[in-house]
Protein backbone atom coordinates (compact mmCIF):
# COMPACT_ATOMS: atom_id res chain seq x y z
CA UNK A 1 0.00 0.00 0.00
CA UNK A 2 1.25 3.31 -1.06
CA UNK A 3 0.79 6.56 1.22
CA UNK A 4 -0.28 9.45 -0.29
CA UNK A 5 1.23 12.90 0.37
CA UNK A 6 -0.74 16.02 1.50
CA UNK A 7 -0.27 18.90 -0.71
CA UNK A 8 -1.55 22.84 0.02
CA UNK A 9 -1.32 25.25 -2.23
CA UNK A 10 1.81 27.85 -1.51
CA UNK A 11 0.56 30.75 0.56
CA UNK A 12 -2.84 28.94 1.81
CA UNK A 13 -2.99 28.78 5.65
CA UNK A 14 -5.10 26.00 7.24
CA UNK A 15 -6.73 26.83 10.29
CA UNK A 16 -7.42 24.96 13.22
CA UNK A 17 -11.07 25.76 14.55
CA UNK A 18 -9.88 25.53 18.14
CA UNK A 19 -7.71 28.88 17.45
CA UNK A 20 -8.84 31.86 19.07
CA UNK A 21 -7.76 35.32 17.35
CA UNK A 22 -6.86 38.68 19.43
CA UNK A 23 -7.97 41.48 16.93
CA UNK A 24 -5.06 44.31 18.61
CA UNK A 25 -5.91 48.26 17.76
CA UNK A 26 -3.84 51.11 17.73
CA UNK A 27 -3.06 52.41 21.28
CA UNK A 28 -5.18 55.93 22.29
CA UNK A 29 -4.70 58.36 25.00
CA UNK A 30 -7.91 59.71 26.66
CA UNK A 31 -9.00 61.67 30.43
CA UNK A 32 -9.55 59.69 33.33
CA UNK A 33 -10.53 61.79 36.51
CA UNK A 34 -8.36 64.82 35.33
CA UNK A 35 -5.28 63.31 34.02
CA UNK A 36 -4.20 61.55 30.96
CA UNK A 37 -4.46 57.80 30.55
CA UNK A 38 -3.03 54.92 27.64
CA UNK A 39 -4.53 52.15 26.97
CA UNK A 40 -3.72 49.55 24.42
CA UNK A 41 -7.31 48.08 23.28
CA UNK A 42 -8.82 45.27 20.86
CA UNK A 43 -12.24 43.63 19.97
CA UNK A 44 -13.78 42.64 23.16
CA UNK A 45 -11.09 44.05 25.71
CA UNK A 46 -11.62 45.36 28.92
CA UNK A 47 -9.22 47.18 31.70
CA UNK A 48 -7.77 47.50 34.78
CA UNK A 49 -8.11 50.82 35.93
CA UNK A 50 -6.04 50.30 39.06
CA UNK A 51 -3.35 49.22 36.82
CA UNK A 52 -2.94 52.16 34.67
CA UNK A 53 -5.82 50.58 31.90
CA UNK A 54 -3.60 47.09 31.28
CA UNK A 55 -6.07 45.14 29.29
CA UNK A 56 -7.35 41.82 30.24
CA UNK A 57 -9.10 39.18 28.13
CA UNK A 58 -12.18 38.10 29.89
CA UNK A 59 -12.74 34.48 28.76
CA UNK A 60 -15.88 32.20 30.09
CA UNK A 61 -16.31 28.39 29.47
CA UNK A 62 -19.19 25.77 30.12
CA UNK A 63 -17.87 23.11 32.63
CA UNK A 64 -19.66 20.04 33.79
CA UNK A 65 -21.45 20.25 37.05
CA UNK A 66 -18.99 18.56 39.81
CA UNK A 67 -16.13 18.90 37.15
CA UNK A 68 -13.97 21.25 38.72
CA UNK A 69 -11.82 23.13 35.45
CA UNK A 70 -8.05 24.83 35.11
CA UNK A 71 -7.95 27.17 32.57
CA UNK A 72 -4.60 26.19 30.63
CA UNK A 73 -3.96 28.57 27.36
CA UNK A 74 -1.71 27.72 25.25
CA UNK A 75 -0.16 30.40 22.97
CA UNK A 76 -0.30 29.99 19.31
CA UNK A 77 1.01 33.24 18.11
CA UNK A 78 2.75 36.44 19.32
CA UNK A 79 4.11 39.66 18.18
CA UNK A 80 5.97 42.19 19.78
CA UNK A 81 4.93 45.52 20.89
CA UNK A 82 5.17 49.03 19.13
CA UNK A 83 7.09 51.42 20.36
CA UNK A 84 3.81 53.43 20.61
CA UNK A 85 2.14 50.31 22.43
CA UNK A 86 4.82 49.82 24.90
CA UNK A 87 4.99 53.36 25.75
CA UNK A 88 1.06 52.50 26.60
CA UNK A 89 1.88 50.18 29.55
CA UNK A 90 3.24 49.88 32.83
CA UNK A 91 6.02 47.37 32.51
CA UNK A 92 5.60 46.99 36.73
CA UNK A 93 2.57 44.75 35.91
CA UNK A 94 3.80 42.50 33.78
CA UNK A 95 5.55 39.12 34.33
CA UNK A 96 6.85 36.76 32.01
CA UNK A 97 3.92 34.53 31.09
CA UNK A 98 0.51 35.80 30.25
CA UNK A 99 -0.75 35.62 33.36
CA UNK A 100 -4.34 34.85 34.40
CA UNK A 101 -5.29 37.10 37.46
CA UNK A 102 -8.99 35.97 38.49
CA UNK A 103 -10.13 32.35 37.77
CA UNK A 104 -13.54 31.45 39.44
CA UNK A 105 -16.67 28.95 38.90
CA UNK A 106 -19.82 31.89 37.95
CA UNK A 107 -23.78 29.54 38.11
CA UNK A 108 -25.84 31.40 35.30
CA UNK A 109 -29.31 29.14 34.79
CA UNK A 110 -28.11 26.40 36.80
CA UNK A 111 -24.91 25.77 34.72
CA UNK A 112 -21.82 26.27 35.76
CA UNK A 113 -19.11 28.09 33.93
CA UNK A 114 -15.13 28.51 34.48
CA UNK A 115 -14.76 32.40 34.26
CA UNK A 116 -10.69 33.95 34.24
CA UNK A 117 -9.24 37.19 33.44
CA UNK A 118 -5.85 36.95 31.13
CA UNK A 119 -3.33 39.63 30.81
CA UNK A 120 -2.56 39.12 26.94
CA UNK A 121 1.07 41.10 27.72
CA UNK A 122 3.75 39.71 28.89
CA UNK A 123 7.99 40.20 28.86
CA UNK A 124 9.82 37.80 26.16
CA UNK A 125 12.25 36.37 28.52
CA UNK A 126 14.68 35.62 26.15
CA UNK A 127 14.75 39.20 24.04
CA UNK A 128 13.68 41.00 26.87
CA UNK A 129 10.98 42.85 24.79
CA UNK A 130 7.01 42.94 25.48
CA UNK A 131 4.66 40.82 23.60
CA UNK A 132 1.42 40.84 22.56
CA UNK A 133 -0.97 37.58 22.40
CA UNK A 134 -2.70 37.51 18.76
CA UNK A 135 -3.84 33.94 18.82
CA UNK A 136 -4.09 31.37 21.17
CA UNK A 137 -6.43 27.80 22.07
CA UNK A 138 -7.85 26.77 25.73
C-alpha cells in the first residue's frame, strides 16, 4: 500500500477551529478623573483601571457540574509591541507569562461556567521585549 502525500497550495494557511484570534488596535490616549491615561485596546477588551488601563481578556467556558476546570492557554502566536504600544503600559505589571489574574466557577441558569481574566502582555524572557498575544487555544 502506497501513502499518499498532502499537498496545500503555496501561501494557503489552514486553520485549526480551536484557534482563538486577538484582533489588537492602535493604542489611544484619553482623560480619566483629570489626568491623561493609555490604553492599548482590541475587539472585546476590557481594563484595569487600578493598573494604569492594562487590558485583560475576559474568557468564560461551560464546565460540567462537579467537574472542577483549570484554565490552561496555550499560545499559538505572538508579536511584539510598538514602540507606541509599549509606551502605553506599565512594565511593573507584567511578568513573564501571560498571566491569568482571576479564575472562578460563575452559576448562570443552573450551569456552571469557568470564568478567568488573562493579561494578553507579557515580557519575552529571552529578548527582553514585550509581547502581545494575537492567537491562542484553551
Amino acid at each position: 500500500m502506497v501513502s499518499q502525500s498532502f499537498k496545500v497550495q503555496k501561501n494557503t494557511v489552514i486553520e485549526d477551529a480551536g484557534i482563538i484570534k486577538i484582533k489588537w488596535h492602535a493604542p489611544y490616549t484619553f482623560q480619566r478623573k483629570g489626568k491623561t491615561a493609555k490604553a492599548i485596546p482590541f475587539d472585546g477588551s476590557s481594563f484595569f483601571e487600578e493598573k494604569d488601563f492594562l487590558p485583560y481578556l475576559y474568557l468564560k467556558e461551560a464546565c460540567k457540574q462537579g467537574v472542577k476546570l483549570q484554565a490552561i492557554v496555550q499560545v499559538m502566536l505572538t508579536e511584539t509591541l510598538s514602540a507606541a504600544e509599549e509606551a502605553s503600559v506599565n512594565k511593573k505589571y507584567i511578568t513573564n507569562d501571560f498571566d491569568i489574574v482571576e479564575s472562578l466557577v460563575q452559576t448562570e441558569r443552573k450551569v456552571p461556567y469557568m470564568c478567568i481574566k488573562l493579561i494578553p502582555i507579557r515580557i519575552n524572557k529571552v529578548i527582553g521585549k514585550l509581547e502581545k498575544l494575537v492567537s491562542y487555544k484553551i
